[in-house]
Protein backbone atom coordinates (compact mmCIF):
# COMPACT_ATOMS: atom_id res chain seq x y z
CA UNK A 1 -20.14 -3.88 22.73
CA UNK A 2 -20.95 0.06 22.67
CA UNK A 3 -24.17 -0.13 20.30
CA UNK A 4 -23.17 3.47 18.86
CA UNK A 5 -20.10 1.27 17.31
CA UNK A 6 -22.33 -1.49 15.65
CA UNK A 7 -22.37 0.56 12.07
CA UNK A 8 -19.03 2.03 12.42
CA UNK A 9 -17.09 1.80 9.42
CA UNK A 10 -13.42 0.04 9.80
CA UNK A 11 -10.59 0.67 8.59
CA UNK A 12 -7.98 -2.49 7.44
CA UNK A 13 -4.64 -1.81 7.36
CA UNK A 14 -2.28 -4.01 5.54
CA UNK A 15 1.42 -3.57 6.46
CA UNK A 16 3.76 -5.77 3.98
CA UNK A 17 7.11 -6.65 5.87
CA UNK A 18 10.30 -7.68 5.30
CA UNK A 19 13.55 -7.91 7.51
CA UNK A 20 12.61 -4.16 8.67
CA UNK A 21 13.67 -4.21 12.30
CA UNK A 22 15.24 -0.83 12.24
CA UNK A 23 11.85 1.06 10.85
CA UNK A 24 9.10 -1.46 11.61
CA UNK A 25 8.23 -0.07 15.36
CA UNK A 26 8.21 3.26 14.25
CA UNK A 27 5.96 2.95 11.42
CA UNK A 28 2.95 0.99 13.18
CA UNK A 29 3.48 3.25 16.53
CA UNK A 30 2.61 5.91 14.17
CA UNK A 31 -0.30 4.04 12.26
CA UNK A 32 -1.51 3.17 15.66
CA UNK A 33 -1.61 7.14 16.88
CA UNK A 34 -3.41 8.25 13.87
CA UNK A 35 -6.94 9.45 15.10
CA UNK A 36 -9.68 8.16 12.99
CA UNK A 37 -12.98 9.88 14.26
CA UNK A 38 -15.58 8.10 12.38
CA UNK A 39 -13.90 4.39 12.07
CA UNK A 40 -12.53 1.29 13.65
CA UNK A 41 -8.85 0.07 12.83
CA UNK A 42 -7.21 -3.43 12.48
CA UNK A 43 -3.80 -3.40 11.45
CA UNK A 44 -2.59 -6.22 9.45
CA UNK A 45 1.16 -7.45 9.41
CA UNK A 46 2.09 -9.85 6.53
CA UNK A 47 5.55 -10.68 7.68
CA UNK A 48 7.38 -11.94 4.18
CA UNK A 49 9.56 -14.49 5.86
CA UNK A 50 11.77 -12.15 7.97
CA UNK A 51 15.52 -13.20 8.72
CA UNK A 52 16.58 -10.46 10.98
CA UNK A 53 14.65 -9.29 14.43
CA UNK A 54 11.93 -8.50 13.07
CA UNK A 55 9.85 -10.99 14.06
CA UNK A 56 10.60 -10.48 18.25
CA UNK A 57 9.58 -6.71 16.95
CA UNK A 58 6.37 -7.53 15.60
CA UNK A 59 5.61 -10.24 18.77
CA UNK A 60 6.06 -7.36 21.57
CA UNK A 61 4.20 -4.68 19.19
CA UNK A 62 1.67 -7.27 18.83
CA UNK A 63 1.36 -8.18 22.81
CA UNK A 64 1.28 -3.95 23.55
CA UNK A 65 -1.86 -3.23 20.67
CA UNK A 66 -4.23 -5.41 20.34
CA UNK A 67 -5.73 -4.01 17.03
CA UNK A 68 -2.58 -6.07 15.53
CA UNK A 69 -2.65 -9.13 13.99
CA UNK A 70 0.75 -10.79 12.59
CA UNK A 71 0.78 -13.24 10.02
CA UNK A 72 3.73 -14.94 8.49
CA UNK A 73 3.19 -15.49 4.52
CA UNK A 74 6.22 -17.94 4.92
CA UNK A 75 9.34 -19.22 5.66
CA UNK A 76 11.19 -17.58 2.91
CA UNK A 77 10.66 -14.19 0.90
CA UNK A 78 8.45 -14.15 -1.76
CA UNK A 79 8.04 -10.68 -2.70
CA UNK A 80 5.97 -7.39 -1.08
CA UNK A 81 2.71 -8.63 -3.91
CA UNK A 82 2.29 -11.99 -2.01
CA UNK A 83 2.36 -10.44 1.57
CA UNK A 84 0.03 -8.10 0.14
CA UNK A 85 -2.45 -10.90 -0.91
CA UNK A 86 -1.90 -12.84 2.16
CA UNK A 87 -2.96 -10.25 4.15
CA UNK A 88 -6.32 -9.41 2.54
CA UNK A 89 -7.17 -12.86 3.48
CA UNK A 90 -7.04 -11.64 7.01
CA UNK A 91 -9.00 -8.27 6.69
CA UNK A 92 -12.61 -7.66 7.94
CA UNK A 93 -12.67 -4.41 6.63
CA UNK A 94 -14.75 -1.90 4.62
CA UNK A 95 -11.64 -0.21 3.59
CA UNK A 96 -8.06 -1.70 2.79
CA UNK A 97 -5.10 0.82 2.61
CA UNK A 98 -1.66 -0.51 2.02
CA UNK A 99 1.23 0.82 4.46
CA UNK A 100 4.87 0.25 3.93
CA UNK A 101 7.03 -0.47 6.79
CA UNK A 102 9.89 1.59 5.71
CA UNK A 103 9.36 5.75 6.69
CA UNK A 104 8.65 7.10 3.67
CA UNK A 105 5.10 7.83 3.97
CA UNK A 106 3.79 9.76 6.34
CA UNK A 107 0.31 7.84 8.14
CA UNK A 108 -0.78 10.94 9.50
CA UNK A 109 -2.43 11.65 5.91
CA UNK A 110 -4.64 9.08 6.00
CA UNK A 111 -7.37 11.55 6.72
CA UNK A 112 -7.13 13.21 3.50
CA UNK A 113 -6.36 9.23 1.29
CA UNK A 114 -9.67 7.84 3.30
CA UNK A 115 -12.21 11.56 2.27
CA UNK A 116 -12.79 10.80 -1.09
CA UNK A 117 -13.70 6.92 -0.19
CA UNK A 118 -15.94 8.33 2.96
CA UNK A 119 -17.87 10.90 1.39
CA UNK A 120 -18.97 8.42 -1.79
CA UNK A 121 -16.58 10.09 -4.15
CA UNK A 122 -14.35 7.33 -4.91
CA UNK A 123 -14.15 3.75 -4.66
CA UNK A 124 -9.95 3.86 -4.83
CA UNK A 125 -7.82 6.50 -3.85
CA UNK A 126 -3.69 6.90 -4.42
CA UNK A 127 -1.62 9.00 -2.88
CA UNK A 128 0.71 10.98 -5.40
CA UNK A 129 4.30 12.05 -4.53
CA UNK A 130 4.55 14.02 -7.24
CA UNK A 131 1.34 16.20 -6.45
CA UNK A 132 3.32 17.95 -4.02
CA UNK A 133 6.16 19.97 -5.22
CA UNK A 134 8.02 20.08 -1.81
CA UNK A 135 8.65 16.44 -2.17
CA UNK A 136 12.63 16.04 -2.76
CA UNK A 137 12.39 12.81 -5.30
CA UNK A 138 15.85 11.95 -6.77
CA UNK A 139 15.99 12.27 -10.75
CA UNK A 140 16.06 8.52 -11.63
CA UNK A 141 13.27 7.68 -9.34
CA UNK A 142 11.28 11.02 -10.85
CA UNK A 143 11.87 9.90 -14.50
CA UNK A 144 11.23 6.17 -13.91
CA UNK A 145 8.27 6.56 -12.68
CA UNK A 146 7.25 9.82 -14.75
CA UNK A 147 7.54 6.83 -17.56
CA UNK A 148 5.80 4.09 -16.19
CA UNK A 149 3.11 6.26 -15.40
CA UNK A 150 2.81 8.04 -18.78
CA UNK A 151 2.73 3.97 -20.24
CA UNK A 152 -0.10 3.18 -17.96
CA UNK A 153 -2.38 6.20 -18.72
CA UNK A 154 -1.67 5.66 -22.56
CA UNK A 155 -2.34 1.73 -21.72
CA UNK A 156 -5.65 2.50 -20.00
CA UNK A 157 -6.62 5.95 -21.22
CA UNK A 158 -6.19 7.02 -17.36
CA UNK A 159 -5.09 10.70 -16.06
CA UNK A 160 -2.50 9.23 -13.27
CA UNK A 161 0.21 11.41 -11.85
CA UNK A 162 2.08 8.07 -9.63
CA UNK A 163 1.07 5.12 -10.68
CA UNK A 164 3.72 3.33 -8.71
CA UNK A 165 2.96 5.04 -5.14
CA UNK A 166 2.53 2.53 -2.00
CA UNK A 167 -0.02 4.63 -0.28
CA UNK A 168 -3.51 2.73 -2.34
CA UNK A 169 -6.61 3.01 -0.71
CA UNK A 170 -9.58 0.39 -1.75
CA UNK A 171 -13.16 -0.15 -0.70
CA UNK A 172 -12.79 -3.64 0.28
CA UNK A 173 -15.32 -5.30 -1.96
CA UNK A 174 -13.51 -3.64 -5.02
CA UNK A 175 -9.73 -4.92 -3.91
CA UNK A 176 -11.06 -8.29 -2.90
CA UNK A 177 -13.50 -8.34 -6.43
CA UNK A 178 -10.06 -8.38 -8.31
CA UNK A 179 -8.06 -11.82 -9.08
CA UNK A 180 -4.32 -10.94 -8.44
CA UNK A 181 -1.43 -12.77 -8.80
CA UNK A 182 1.98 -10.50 -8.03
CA UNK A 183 4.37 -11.89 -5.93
CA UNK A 184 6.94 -8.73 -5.67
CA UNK A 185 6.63 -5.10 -6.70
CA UNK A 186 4.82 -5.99 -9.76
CA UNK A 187 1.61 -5.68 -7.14
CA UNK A 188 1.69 -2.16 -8.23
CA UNK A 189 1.19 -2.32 -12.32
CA UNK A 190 -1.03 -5.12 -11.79
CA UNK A 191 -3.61 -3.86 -9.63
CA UNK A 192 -3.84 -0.64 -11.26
CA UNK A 193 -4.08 -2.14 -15.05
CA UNK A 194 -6.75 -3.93 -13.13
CA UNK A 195 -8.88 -1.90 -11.24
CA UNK A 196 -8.97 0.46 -14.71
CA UNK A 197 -9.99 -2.42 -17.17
CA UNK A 198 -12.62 -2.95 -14.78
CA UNK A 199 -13.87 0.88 -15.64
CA UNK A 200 -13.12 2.08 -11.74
CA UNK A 201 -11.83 5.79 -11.37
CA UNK A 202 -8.53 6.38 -9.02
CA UNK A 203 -9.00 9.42 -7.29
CA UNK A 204 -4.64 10.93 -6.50
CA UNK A 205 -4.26 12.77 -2.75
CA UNK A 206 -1.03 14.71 -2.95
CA UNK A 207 1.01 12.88 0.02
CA UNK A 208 4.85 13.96 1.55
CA UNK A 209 7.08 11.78 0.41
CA UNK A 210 11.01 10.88 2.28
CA UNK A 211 12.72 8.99 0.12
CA UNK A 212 15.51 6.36 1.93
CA UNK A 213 18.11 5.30 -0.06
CA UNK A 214 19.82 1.77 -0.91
CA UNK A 215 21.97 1.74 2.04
CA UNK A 216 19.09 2.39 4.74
CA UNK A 217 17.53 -0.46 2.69
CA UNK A 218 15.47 0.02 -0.46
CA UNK A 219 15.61 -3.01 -2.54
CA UNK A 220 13.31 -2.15 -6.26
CA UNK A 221 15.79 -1.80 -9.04
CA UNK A 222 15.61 -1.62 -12.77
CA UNK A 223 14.72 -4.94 -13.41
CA UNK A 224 11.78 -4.20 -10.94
CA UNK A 225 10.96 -1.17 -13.65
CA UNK A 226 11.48 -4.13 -16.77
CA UNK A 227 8.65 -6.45 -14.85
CA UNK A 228 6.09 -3.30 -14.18
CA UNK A 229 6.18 -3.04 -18.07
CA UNK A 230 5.99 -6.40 -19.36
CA UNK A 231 3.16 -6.71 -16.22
CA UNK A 232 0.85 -3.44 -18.07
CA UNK A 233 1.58 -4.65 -21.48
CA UNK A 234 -0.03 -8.16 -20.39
CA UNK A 235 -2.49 -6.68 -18.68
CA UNK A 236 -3.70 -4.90 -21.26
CA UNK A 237 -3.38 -6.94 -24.53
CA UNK A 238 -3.22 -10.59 -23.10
């Protein structure tokens, strides 16, 4: 091993998957061209029990990068929370950040999400959509979260602009300090109530956001948006 790499920070990656064959390959060739100067990178695939081709994807991306590791959470779905928490088991990290494997974030801003973390300003870092007005969000998905935002900073007496983003950036020891228990997209309200009962500030990175629609396959709905409440009113009171 190259000595000068010994104390070289690294970077986990935690990619959450689920029948994506048509975006997967995409997404982690562009995780895997982002240049990070001053750390190592292992990316992490959780595979959520994948019915299509996604898991012959994953084995050849796997086989061309060796800074991949797949693991399958299980046979069947359980939800985007428990990949999430299956992969941390796997990470060797100093810093997590969660990728989706859709494209509607853009990896080539992890520079800017890892800064705050690197320089000793932050311990957790989000990246908000709606910190950058060029971002077209539809309507419904502006007010739903506008509210579910607005709930958590009254909740928790935070100042959060996108409490619901995917792009979350953790020091490791603070992600892995936390006991969570979210199977689907109720990862979001959950770590979040979380990491602010526990007193620790969540530094927002404006981030571009492309939003796909049902048809190309986005799968939250409303009843998603009835479990994030009930998920920070528990949080907070119970």
């Amino acid at each position: 091993m190259d000595p000068s790499r010994k104390n070289r920070l690294k970077l986990s990656i935690i990619i959450p998957v689920y029948n994506e064959q048509s975006t997967v390959a995409s997404v982690i060739d562009q995780v895997c061209r982002v240049h990070l100067a001053d750390l190592d990178k292992e990316i992490i695939i959780a595979d959520d029990g994948s019915s299509d081709n996604t898991p012959a994807v994953l084995a050849k991306l796997e086989k061309d990068h060796p800074e991949i590791i797949t693991v399958h959470t299980s046979l069947i779905n359980l939800g985007k929370g428990a990949a999430i928490r299956f992969g941390l088991e796997y990470t060797t990290g100093d810093i997590i950040l969660i990728q989706d494997a859709d494209l509607e974030l853009d990896p080539s801003e992890y520079p800017a999400l890892l800064e705050p973390i690197l320089r000793g300003q932050a311990d957790v870092v989000y990246g908000s959509r709606f910190r950058k007005p060029s971002n077209r969000i539809p309507l419904r998905t502006r007010l739903a979260n506008r509210f579910l935002t607005e709930l958590t900073n009254l909740l928790y007496g935070a100042r959060l602009t996108d409490m619901a983003t995917a792009y979350k950036v953790f020091r490791s020891d603070i992600i892995k300090g936390l006991t969570l228990r979210s199977t689907r997209f109720e990862f979001e309200p959950e770590v979040t109530a979380k990491l602010l009962r526990a007193g620790h500030k969540i530094v927002e990175i404006p981030i571009s956001y492309r939003p796909r629609s049902v048809q190309e396959g986005k799968t939250i709905s409303w009843l998603d948006g009835i479990e994030y409440v009930y998920t920070l009113l528990k949080y907070r009171f119970f």
